[in-house]
C-alpha atoms as a PDB file:
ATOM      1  CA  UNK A   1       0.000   0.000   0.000  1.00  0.00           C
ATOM      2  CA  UNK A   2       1.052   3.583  -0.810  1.00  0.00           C
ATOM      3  CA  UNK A   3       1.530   5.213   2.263  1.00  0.00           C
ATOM      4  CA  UNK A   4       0.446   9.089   3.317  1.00  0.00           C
ATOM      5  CA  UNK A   5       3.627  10.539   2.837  1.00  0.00           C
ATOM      6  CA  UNK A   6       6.439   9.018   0.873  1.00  0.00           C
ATOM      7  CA  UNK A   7       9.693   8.145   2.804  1.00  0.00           C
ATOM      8  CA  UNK A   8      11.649   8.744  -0.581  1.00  0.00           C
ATOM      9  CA  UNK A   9      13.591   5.745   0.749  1.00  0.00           C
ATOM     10  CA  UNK A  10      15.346   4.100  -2.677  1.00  0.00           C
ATOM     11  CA  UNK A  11      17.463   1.484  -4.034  1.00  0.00           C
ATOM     12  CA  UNK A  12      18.498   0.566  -7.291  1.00  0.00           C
ATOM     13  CA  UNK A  13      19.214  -2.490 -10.103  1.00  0.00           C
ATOM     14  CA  UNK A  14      21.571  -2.224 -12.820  1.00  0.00           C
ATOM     15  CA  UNK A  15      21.529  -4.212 -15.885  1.00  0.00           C
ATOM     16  CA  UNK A  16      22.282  -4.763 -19.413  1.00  0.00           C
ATOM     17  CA  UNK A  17      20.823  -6.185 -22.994  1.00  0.00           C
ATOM     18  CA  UNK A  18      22.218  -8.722 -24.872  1.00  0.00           C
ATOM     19  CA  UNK A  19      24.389  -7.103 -28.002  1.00  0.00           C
ATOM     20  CA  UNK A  20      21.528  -9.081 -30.095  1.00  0.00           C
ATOM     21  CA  UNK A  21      18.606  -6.872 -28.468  1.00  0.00           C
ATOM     22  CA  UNK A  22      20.966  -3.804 -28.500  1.00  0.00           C
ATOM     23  CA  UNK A  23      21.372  -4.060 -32.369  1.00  0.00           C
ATOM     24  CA  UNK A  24      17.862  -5.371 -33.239  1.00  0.00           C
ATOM     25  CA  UNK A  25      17.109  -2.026 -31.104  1.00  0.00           C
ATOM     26  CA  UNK A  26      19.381   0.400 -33.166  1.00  0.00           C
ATOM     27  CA  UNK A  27      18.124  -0.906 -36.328  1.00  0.00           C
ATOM     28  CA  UNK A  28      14.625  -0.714 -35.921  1.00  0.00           C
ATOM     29  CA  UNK A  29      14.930   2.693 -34.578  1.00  0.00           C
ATOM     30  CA  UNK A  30      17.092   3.757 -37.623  1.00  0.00           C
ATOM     31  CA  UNK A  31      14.211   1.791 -39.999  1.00  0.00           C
ATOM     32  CA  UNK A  32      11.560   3.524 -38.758  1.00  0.00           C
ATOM     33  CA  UNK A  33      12.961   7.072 -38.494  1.00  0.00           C
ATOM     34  CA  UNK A  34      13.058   7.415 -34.780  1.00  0.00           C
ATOM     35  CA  UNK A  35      15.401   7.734 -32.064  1.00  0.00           C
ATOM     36  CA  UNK A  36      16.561   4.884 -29.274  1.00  0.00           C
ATOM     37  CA  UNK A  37      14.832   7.102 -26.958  1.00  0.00           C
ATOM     38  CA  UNK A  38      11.670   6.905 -28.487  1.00  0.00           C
ATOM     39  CA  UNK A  39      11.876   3.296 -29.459  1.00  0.00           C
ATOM     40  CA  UNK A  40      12.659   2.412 -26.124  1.00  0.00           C
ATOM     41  CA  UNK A  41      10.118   4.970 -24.276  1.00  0.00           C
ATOM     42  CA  UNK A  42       7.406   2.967 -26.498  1.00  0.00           C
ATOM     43  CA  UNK A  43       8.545  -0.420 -24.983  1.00  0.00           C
ATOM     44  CA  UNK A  44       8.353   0.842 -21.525  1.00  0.00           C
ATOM     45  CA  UNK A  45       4.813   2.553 -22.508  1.00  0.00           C
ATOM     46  CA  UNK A  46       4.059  -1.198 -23.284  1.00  0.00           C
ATOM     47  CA  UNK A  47       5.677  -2.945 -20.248  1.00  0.00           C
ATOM     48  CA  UNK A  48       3.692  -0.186 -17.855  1.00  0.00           C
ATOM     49  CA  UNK A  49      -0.027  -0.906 -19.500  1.00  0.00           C
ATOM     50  CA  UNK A  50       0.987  -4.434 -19.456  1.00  0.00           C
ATOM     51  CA  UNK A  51       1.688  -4.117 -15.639  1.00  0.00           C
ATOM     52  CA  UNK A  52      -1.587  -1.238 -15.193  1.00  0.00           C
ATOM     53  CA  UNK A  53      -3.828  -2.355 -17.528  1.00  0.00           C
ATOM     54  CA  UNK A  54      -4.014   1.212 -18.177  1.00  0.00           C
ATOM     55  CA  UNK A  55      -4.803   2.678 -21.585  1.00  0.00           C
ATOM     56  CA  UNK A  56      -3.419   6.129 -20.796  1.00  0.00           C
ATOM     57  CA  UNK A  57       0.471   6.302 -19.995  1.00  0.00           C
ATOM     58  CA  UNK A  58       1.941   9.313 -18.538  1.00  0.00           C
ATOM     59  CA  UNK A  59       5.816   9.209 -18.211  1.00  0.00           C
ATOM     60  CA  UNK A  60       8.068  12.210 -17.256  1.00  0.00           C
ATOM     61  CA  UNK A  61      11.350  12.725 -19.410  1.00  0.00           C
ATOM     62  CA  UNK A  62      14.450  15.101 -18.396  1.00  0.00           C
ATOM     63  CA  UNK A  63      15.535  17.502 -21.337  1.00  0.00           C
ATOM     64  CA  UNK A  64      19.075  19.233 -20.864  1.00  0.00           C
ATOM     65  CA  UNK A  65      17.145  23.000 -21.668  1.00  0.00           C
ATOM     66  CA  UNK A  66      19.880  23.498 -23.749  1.00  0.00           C
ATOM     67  CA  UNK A  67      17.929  24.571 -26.984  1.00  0.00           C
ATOM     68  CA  UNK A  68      19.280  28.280 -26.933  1.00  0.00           C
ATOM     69  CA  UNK A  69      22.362  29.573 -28.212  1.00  0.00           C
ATOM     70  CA  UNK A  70      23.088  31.536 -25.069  1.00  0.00           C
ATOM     71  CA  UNK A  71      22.955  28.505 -22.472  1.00  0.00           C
ATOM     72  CA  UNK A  72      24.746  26.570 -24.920  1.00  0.00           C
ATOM     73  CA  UNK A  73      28.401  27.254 -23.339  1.00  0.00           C
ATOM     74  CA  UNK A  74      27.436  28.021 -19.882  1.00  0.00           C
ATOM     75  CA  UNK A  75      28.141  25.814 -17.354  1.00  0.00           C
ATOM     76  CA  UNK A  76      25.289  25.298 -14.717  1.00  0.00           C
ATOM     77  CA  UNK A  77      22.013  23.109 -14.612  1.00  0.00           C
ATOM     78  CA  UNK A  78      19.392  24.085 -16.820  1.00  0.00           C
ATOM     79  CA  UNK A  79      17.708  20.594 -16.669  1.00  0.00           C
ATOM     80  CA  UNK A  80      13.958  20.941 -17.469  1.00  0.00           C
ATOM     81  CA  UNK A  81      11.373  17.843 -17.184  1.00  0.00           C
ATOM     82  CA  UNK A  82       9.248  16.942 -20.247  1.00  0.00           C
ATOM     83  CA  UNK A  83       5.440  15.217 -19.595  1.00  0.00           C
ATOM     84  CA  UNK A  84       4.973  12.511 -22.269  1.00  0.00           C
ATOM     85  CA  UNK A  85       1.381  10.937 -22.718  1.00  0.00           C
ATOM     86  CA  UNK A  86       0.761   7.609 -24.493  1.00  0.00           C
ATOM     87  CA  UNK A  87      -2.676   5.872 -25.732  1.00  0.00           C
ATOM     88  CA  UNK A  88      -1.853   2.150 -25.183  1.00  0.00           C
ATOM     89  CA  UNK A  89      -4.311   0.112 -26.588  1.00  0.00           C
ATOM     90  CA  UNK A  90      -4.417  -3.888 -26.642  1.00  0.00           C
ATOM     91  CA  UNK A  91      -4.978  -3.876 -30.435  1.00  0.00           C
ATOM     92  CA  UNK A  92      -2.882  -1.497 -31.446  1.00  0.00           C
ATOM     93  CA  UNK A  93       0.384  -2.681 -33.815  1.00  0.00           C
ATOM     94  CA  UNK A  94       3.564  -1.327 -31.786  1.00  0.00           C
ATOM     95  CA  UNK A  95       4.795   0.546 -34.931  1.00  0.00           C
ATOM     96  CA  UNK A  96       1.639   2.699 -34.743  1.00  0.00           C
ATOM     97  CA  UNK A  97       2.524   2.823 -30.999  1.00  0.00           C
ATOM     98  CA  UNK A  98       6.154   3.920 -31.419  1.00  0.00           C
ATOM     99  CA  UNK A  99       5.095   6.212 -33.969  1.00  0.00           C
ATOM    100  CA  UNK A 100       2.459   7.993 -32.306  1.00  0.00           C
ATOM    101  CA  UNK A 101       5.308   8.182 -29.576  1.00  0.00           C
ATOM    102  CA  UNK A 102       7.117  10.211 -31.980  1.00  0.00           C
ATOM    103  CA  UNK A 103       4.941  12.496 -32.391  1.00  0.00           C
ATOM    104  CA  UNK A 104       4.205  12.969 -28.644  1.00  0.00           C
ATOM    105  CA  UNK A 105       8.134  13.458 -28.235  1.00  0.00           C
ATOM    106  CA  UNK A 106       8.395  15.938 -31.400  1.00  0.00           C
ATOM    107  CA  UNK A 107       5.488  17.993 -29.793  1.00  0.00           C
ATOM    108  CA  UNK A 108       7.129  17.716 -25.892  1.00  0.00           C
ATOM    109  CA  UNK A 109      10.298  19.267 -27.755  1.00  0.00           C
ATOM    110  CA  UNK A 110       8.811  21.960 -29.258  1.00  0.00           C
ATOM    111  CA  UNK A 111       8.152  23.104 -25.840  1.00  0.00           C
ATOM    112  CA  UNK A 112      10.626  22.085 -24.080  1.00  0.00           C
ATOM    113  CA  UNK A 113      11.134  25.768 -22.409  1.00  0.00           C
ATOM    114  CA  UNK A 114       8.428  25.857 -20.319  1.00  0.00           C
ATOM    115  CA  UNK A 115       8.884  25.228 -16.636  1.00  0.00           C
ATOM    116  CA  UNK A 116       7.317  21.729 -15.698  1.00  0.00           C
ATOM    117  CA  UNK A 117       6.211  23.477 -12.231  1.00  0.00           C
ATOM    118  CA  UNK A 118       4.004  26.307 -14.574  1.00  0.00           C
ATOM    119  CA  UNK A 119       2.390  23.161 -16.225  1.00  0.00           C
ATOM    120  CA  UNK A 120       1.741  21.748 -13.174  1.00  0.00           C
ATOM    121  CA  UNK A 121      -0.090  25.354 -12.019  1.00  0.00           C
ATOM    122  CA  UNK A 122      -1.915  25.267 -15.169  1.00  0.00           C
ATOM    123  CA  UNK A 123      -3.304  21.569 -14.813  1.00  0.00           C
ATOM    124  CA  UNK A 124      -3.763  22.361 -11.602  1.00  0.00           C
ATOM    125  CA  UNK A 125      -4.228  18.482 -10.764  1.00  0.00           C
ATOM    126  CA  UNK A 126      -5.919  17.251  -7.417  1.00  0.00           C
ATOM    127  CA  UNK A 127      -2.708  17.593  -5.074  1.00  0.00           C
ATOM    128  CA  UNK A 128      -1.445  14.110  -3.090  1.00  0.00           C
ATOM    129  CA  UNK A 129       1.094  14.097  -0.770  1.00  0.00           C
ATOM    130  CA  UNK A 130       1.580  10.509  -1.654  1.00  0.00           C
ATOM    131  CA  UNK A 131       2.462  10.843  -5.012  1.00  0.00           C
ATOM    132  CA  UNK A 132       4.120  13.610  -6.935  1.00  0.00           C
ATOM    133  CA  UNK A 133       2.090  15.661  -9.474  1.00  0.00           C
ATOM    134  CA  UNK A 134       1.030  14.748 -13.158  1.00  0.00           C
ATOM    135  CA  UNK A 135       3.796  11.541 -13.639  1.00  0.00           C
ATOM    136  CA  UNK A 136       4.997   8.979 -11.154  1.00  0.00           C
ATOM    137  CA  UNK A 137       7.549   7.242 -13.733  1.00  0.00           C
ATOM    138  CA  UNK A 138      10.352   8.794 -15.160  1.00  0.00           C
ATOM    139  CA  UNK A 139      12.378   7.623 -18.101  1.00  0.00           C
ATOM    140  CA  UNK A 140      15.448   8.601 -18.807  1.00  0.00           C
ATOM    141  CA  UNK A 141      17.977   7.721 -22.045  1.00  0.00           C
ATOM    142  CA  UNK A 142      21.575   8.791 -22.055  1.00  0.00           C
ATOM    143  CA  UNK A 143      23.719   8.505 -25.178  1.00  0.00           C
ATOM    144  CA  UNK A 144      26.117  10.538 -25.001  1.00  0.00           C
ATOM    145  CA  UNK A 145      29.414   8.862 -25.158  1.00  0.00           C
ATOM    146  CA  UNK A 146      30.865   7.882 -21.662  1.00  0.00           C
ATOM    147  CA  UNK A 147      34.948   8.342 -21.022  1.00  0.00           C
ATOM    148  CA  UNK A 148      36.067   5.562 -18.667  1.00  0.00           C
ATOM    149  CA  UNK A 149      38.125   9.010 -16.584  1.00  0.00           C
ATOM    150  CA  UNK A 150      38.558  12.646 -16.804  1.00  0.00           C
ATOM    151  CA  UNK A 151      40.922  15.193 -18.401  1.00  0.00           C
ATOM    152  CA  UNK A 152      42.353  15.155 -14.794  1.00  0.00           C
ATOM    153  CA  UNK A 153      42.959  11.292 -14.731  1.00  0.00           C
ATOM    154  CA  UNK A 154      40.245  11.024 -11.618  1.00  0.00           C
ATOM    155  CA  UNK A 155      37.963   7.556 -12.276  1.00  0.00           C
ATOM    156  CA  UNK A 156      34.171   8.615 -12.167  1.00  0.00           C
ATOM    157  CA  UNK A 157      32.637   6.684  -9.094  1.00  0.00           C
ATOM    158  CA  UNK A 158      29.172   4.889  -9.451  1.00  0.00           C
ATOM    159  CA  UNK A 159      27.318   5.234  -5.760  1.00  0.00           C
ATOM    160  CA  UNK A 160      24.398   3.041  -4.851  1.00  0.00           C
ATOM    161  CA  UNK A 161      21.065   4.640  -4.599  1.00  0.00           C
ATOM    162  CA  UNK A 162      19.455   5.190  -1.150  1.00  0.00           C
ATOM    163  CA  UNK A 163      16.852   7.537  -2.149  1.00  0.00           C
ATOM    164  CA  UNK A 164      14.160   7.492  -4.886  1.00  0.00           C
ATOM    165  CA  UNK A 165      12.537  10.447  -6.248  1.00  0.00           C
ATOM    166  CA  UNK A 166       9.738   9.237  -8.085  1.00  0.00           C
ATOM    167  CA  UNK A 167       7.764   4.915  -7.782  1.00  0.00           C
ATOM    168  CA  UNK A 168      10.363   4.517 -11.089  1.00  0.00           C
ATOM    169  CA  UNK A 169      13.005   6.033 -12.637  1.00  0.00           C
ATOM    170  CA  UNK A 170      14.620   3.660 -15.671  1.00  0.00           C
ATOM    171  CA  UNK A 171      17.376   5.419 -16.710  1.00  0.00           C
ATOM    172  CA  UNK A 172      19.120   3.181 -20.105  1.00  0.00           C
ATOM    173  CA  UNK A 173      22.193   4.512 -21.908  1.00  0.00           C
ATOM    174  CA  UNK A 174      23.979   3.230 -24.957  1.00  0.00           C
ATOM    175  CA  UNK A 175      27.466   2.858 -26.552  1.00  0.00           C
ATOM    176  CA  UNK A 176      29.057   1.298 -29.302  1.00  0.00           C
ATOM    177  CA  UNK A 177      26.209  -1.778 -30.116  1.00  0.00           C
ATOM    178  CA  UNK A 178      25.461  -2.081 -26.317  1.00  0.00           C
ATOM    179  CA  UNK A 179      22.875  -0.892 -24.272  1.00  0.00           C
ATOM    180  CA  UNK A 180      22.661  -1.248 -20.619  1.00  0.00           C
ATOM    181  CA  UNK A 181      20.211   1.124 -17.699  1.00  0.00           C
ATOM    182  CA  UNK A 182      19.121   0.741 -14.293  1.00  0.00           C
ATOM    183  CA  UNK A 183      15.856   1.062 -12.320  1.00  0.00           C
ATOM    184  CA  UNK A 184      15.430   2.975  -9.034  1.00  0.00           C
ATOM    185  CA  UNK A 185      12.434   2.635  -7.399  1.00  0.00           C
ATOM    186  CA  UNK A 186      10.583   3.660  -4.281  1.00  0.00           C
ATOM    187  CA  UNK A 187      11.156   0.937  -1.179  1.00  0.00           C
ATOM    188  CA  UNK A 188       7.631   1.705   0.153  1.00  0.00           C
ATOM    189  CA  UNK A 189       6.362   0.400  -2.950  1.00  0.00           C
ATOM    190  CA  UNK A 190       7.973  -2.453  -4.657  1.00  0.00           C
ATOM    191  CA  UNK A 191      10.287  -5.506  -3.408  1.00  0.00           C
ATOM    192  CA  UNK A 192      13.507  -5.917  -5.163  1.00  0.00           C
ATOM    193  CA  UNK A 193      12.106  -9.343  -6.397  1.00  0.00           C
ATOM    194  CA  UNK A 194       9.216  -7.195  -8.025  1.00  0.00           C
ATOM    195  CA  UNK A 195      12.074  -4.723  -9.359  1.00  0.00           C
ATOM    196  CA  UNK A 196      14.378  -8.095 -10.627  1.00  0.00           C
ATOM    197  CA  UNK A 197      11.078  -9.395 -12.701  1.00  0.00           C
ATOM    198  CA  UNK A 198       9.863  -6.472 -13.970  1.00  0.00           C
ATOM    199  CA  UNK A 199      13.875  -5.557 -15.719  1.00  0.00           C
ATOM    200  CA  UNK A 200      13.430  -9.426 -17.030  1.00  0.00           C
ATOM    201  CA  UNK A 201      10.095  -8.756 -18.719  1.00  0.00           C
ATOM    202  CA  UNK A 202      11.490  -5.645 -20.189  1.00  0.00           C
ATOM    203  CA  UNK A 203      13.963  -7.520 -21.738  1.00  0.00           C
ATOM    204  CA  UNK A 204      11.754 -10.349 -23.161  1.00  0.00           C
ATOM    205  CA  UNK A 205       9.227  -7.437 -24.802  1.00  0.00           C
ATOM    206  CA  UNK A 206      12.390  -5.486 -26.062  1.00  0.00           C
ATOM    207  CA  UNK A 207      13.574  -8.962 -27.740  1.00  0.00           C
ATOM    208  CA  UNK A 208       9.902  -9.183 -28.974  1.00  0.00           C
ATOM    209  CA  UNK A 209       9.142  -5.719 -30.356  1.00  0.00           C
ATOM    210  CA  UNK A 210      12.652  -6.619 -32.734  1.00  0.00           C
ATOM    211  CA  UNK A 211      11.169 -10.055 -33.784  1.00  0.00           C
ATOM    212  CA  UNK A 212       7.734  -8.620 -34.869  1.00  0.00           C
ATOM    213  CA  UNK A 213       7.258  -5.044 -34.506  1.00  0.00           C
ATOM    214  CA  UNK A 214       4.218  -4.865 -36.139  1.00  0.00           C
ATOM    215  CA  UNK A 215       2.434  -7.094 -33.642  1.00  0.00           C
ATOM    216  CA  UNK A 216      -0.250  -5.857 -32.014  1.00  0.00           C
ATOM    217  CA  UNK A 217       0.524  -4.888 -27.887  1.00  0.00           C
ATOM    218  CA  UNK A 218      -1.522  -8.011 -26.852  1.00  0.00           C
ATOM    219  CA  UNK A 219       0.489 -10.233 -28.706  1.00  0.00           C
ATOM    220  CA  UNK A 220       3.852  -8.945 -27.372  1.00  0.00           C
ATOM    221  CA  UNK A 221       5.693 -10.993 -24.846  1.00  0.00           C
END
């Protein structure tokens, strides 16, 4: 059960895809004119109505707010968060899924400048301690390239999660045909059993959606 107020209390699984997934991945994204972002937002659209049963999938997206030429060389954190709303439907064909999903993203990008907390005063949504406003998932996709040190020869550090911000946060990056992410979800909510299944069924559906990606979301595995 969800309780009154959220003890933000968080851990964290790692993981990676098989370099069969990663390029079946790539290449469908590159057939159909998308990015790996999208493709794989779409998948975990799927995965979430497959856990919900929900029809309507709301999942929030960081955007580096880096769109203008003046913030462009400034150093500082101009990090802005993107609302991205999916129609899941059983019979739908995941192509017209992921495409719709491109569209959705295109349109989120367009307006990427406005401050997620003025949408949030504009919905104005019934406010919940329990839950934060508008999303309670967040996906996240990094692909920019990552050095294994710095220009100052330091090692980056990877530190274990304690806290979680939001129920989910998947957070996949790729490299050279790899890709790999993590989940960090909310203790009060969800065992790390829950967390260890729920990473495995994202992998089978991923390794579905590039056998047959114009099955329809029912038929996914």
């Amino acid at each position: 059960p969800r309780p009154p107020i959220p003890s933000h209390r968080g851990a964290r699984k790692v993981f990676g895809l098989s370099a069969e997934i990663a390029q079946g991945v790539s290449a469908l994204a590159q057939q159909q004119g998308v990015t790996t972002f999208m493709l794989l937002l779409a998948a975990f659209d799927v995965l979430l109505h497959r856990y919900t049963g929900q029809e309507t999938i709301v999942v929030g997206s960081p955007v580096a707010g880096r769109g203008r030429a003046e913030t462009e060389n400034l150093i500082g954190f101009f990090v802005n968060t993107l609302v991205l709303r999916a129609d899941v439907h059983a019979e739908r064909s995941f192509l017209d899924l992921l495409a719709s999903v491109r569209e959705s993203c295109l349109g989120a990008y367009a307006h990427a400048d406005l401050p997620f907390e003025r949408l949030v005063q504009k919905l104005a949504p019934e406010r919940d301690l329990s839950r934060s406003p508008i999303f309670q998932v967040m996906f996240a996709h990094q692909n920019a390239p990552q050095e294994a040190s710095t220009g100052s020869g330091r090692r980056g550090v990877s530190v274990e999660a304690s806290t979680a911000k939001f129920d989910l946060l998947l957070t996949t990056h790729e490299g050279k045909n790899r890709l790999g992410g993590s989940i960090e979800y909310a203790l009060d909510l969800f065992e790390a059993s829950t967390v260890d299944r729920l990473i495995a069924h994202f992998q089978i559906l991923l390794a579905g959606i590039v056998a047959a990606p114009d099955a329809p979301v029912s038929a996914l595995p």
